[in-house]
N, C-alpha and C. Protein backbone atom coordinates (compact mmCIF):
# COMPACT_ATOMS: atom_id res chain seq x y z
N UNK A 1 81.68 -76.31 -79.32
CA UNK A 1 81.80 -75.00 -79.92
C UNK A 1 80.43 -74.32 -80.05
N UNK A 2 79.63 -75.22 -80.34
CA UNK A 2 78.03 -74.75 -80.43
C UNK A 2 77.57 -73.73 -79.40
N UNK A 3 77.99 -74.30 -78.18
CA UNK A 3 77.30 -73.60 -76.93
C UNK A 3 78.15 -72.80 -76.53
N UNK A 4 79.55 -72.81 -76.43
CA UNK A 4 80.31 -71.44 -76.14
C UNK A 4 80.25 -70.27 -77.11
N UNK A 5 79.97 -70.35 -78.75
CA UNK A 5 79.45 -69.37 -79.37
C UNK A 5 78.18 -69.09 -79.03
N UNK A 6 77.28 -69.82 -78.67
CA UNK A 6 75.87 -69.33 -78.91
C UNK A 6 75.83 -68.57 -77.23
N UNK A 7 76.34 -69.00 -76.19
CA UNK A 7 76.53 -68.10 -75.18
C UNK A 7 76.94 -66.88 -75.27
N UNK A 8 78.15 -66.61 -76.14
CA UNK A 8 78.82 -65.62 -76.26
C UNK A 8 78.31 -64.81 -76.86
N UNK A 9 76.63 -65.23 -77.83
CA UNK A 9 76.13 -64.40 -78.92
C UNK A 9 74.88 -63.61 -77.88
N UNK A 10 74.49 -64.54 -76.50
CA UNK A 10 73.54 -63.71 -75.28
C UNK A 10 72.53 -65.26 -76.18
N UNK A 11 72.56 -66.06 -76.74
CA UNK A 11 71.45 -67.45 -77.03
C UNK A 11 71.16 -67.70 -75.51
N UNK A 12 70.30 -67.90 -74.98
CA UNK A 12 69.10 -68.29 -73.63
C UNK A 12 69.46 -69.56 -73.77
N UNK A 13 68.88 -70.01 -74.82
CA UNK A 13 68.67 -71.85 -75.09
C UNK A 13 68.39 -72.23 -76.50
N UNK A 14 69.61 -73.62 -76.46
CA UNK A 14 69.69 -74.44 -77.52
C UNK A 14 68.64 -75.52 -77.84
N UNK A 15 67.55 -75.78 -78.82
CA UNK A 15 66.92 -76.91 -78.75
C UNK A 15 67.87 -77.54 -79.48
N UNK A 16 67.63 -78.87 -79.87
CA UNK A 16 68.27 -79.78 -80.72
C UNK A 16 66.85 -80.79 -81.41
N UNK A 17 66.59 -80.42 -82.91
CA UNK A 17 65.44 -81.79 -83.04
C UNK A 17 66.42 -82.74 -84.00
N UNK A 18 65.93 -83.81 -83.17
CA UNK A 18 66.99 -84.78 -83.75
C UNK A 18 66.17 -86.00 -84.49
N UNK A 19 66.33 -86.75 -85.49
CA UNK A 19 65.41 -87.46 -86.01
C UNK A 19 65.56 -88.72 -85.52
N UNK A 20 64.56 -89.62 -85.06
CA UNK A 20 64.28 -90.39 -83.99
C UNK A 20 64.62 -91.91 -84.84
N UNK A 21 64.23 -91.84 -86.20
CA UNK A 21 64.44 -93.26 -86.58
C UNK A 21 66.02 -93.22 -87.16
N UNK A 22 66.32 -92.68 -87.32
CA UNK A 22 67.91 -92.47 -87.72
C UNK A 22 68.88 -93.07 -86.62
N UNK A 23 69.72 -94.18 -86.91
CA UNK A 23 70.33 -94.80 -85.95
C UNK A 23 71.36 -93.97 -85.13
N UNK A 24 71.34 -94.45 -84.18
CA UNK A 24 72.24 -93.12 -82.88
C UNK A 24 71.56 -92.12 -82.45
N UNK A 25 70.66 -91.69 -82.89
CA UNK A 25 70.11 -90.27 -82.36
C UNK A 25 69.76 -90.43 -80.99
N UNK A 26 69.65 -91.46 -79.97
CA UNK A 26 69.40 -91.36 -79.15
C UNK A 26 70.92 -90.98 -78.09
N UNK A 27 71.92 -91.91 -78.54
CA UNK A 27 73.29 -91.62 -78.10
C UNK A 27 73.54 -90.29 -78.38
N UNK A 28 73.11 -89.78 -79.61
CA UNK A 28 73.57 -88.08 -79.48
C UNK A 28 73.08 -87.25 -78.81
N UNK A 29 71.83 -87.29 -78.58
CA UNK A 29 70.91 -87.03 -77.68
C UNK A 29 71.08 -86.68 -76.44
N UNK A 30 71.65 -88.01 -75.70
CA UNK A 30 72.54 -87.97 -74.80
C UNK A 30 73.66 -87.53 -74.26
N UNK A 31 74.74 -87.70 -75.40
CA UNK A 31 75.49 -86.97 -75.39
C UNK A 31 75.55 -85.64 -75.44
N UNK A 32 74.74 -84.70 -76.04
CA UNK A 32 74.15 -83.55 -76.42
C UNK A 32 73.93 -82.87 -74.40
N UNK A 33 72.97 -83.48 -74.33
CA UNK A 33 72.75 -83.22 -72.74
C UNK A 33 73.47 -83.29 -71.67
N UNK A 34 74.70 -84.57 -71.91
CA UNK A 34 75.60 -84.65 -70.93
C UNK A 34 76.34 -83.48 -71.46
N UNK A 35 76.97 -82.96 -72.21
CA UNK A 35 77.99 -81.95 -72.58
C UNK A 35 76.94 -80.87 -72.24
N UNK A 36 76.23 -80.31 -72.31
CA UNK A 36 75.21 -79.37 -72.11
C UNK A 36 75.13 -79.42 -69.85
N UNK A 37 74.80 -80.45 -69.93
CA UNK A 37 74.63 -80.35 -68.49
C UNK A 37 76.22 -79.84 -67.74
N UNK A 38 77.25 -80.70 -68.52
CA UNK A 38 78.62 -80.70 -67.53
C UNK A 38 79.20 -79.04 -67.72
N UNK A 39 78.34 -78.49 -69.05
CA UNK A 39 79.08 -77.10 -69.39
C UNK A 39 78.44 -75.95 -68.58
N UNK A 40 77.26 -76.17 -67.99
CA UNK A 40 76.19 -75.28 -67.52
C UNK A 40 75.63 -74.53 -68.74
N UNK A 41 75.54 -75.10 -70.13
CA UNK A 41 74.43 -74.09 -71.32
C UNK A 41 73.35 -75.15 -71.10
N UNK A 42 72.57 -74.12 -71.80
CA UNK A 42 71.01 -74.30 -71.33
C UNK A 42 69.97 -75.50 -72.76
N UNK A 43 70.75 -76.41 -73.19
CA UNK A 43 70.34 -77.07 -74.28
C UNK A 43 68.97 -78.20 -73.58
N UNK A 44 68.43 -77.95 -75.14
CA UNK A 44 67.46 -79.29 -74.76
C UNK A 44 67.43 -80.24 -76.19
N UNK A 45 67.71 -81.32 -75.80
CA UNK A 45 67.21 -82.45 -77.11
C UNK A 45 65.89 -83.16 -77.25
N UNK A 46 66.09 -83.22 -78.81
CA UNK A 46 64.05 -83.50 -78.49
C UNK A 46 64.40 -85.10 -79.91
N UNK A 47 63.91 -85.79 -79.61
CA UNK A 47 63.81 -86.59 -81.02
C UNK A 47 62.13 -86.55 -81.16
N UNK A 48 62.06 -86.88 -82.50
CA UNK A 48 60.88 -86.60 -82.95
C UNK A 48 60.86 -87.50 -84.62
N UNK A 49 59.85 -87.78 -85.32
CA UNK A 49 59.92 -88.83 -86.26
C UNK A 49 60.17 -87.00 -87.31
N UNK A 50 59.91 -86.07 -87.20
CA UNK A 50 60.03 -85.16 -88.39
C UNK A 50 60.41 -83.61 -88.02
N UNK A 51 61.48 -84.17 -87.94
CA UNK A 51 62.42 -82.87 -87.14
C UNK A 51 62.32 -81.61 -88.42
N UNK A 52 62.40 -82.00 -89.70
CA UNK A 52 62.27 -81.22 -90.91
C UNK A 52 60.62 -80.02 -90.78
N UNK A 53 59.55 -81.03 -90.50
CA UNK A 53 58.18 -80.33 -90.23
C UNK A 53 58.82 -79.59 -88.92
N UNK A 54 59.01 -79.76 -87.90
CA UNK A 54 59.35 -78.99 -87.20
C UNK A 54 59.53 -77.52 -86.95
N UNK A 55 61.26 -77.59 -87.94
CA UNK A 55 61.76 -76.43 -88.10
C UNK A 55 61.22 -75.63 -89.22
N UNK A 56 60.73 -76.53 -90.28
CA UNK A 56 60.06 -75.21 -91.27
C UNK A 56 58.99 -74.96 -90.33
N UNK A 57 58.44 -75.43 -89.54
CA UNK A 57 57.03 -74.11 -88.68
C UNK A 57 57.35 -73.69 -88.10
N UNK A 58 58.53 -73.69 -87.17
CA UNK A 58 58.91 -72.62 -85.91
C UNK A 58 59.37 -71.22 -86.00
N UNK A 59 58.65 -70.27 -85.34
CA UNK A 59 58.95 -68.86 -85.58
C UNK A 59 60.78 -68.45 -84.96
N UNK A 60 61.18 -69.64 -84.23
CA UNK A 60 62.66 -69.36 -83.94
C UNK A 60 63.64 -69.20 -84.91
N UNK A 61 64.66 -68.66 -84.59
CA UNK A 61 65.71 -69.14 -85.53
C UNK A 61 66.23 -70.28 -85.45
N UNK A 62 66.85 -70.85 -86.87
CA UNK A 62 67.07 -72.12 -87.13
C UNK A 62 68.80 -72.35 -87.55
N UNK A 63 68.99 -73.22 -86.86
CA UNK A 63 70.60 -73.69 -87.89
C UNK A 63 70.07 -74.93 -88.08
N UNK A 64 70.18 -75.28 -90.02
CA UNK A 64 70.41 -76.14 -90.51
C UNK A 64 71.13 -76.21 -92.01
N UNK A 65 71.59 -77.09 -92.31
CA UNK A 65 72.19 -77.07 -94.40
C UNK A 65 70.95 -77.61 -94.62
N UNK A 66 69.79 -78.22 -94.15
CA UNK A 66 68.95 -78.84 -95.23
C UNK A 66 68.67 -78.11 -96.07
N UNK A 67 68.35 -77.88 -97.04
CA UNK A 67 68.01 -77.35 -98.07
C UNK A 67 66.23 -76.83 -98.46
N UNK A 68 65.70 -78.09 -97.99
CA UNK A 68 63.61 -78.11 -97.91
C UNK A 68 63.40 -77.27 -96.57
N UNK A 69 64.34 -77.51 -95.70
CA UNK A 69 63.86 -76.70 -94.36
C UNK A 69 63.96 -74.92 -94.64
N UNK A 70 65.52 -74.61 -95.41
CA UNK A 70 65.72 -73.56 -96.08
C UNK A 70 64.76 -73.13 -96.29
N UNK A 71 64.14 -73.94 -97.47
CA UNK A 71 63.17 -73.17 -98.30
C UNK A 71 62.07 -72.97 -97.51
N UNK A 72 61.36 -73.24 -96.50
CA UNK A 72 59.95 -73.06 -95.95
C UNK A 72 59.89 -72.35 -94.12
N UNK A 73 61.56 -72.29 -93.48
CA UNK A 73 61.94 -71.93 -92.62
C UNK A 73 61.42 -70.52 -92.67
N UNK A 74 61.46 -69.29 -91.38
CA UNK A 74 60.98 -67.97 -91.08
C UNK A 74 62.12 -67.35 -91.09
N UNK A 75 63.53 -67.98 -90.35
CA UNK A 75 64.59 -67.50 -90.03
C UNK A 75 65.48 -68.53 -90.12
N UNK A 76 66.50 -68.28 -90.40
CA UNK A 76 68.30 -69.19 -90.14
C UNK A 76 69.00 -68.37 -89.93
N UNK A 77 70.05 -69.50 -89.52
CA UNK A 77 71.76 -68.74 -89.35
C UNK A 77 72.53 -69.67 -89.88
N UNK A 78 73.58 -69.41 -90.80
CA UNK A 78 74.79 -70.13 -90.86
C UNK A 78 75.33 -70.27 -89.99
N UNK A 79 74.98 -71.55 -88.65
CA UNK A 79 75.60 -71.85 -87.92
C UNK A 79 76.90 -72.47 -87.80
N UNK A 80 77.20 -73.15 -88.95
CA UNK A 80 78.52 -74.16 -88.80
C UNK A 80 79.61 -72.90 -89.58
N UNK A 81 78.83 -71.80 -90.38
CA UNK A 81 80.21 -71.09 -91.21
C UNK A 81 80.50 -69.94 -90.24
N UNK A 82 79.65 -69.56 -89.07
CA UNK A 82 79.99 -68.77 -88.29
C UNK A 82 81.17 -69.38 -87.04
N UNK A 83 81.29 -70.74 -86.82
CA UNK A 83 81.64 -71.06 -85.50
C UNK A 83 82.84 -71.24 -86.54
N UNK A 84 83.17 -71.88 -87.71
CA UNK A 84 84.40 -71.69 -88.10
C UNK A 84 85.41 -70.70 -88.37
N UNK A 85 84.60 -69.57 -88.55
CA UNK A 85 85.03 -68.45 -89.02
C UNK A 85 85.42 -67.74 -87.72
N UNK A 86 84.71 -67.65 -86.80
CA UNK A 86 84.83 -67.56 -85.54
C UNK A 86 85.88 -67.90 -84.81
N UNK A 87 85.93 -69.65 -84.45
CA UNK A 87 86.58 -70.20 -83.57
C UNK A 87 88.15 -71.26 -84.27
N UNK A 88 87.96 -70.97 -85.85
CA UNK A 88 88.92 -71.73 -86.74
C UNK A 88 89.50 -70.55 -87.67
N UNK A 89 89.97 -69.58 -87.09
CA UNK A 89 90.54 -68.66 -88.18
C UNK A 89 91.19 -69.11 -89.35
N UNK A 90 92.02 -69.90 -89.00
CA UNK A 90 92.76 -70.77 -90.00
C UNK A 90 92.12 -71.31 -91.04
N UNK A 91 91.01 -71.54 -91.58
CA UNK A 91 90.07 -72.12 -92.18
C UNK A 91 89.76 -71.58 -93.52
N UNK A 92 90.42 -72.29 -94.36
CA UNK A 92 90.01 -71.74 -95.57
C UNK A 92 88.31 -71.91 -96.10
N UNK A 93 87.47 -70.91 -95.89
CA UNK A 93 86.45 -70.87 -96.30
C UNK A 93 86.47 -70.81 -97.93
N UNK A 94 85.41 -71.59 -98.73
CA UNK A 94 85.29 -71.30 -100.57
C UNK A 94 83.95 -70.87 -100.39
N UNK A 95 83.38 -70.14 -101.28
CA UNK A 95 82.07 -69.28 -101.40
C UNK A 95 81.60 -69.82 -102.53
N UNK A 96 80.66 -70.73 -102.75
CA UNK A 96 80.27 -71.52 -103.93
C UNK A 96 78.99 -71.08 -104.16
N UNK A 97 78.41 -69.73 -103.69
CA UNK A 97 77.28 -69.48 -103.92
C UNK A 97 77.26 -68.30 -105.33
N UNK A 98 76.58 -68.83 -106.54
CA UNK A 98 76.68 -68.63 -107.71
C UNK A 98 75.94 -66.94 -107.94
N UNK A 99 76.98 -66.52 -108.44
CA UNK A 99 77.25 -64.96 -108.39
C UNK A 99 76.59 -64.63 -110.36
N UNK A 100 75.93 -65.48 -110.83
CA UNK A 100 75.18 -65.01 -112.08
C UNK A 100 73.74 -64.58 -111.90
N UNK A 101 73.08 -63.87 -112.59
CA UNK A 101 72.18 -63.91 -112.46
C UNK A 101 71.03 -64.24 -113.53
């Protein structure tokens, strides 16, 4: 779903930083690229020991929930509430973002 929305949005290319000591990341990795390669989108996977430093310095836009990346990131997107909303109409979305001030 990642790459047929982000095509559909005119996205060039997907990086992926994936954290390197975290078990599997290399299988996803993989997997990431084989689905990327067999689809023709333009993804790249990267592992790296601090995928978090990463994305808070990059002037790109970012999809993540971390929360520390949030805070020190340039740009995001709600990537996972857009592809649902998008591609899962059916989907009961809840809005838990606190409306006091």
């Amino acid at each position: 779903m990642v790459g047929g929305v982000t095509r559909a949005w005119g996205v060039s290319r997907c990086v992926w930083w994936l954290d390197k000591p975290v078990s599997n990341s290399g299988r996803l990795k993989a997997l990431i690229l084989e689905v990327a390669g067999d689809t023709g989108w333009d993804m790249k996977a990267e592992l790296t020991f601090s995928p978090d430093h990463v994305l808070s310095h990059t002037d790109q836009v970012i999809a993540t929930s971390d929360g520390i990346v949030l805070d020190h990131c340039k740009q995001w997107v709600n990537l996972a509430r857009l592809i649902i909303a998008e591609r899962i109409p059916q989907a009961q979305l809840l809005d838990l973002a606190s409306t006091a001030s």
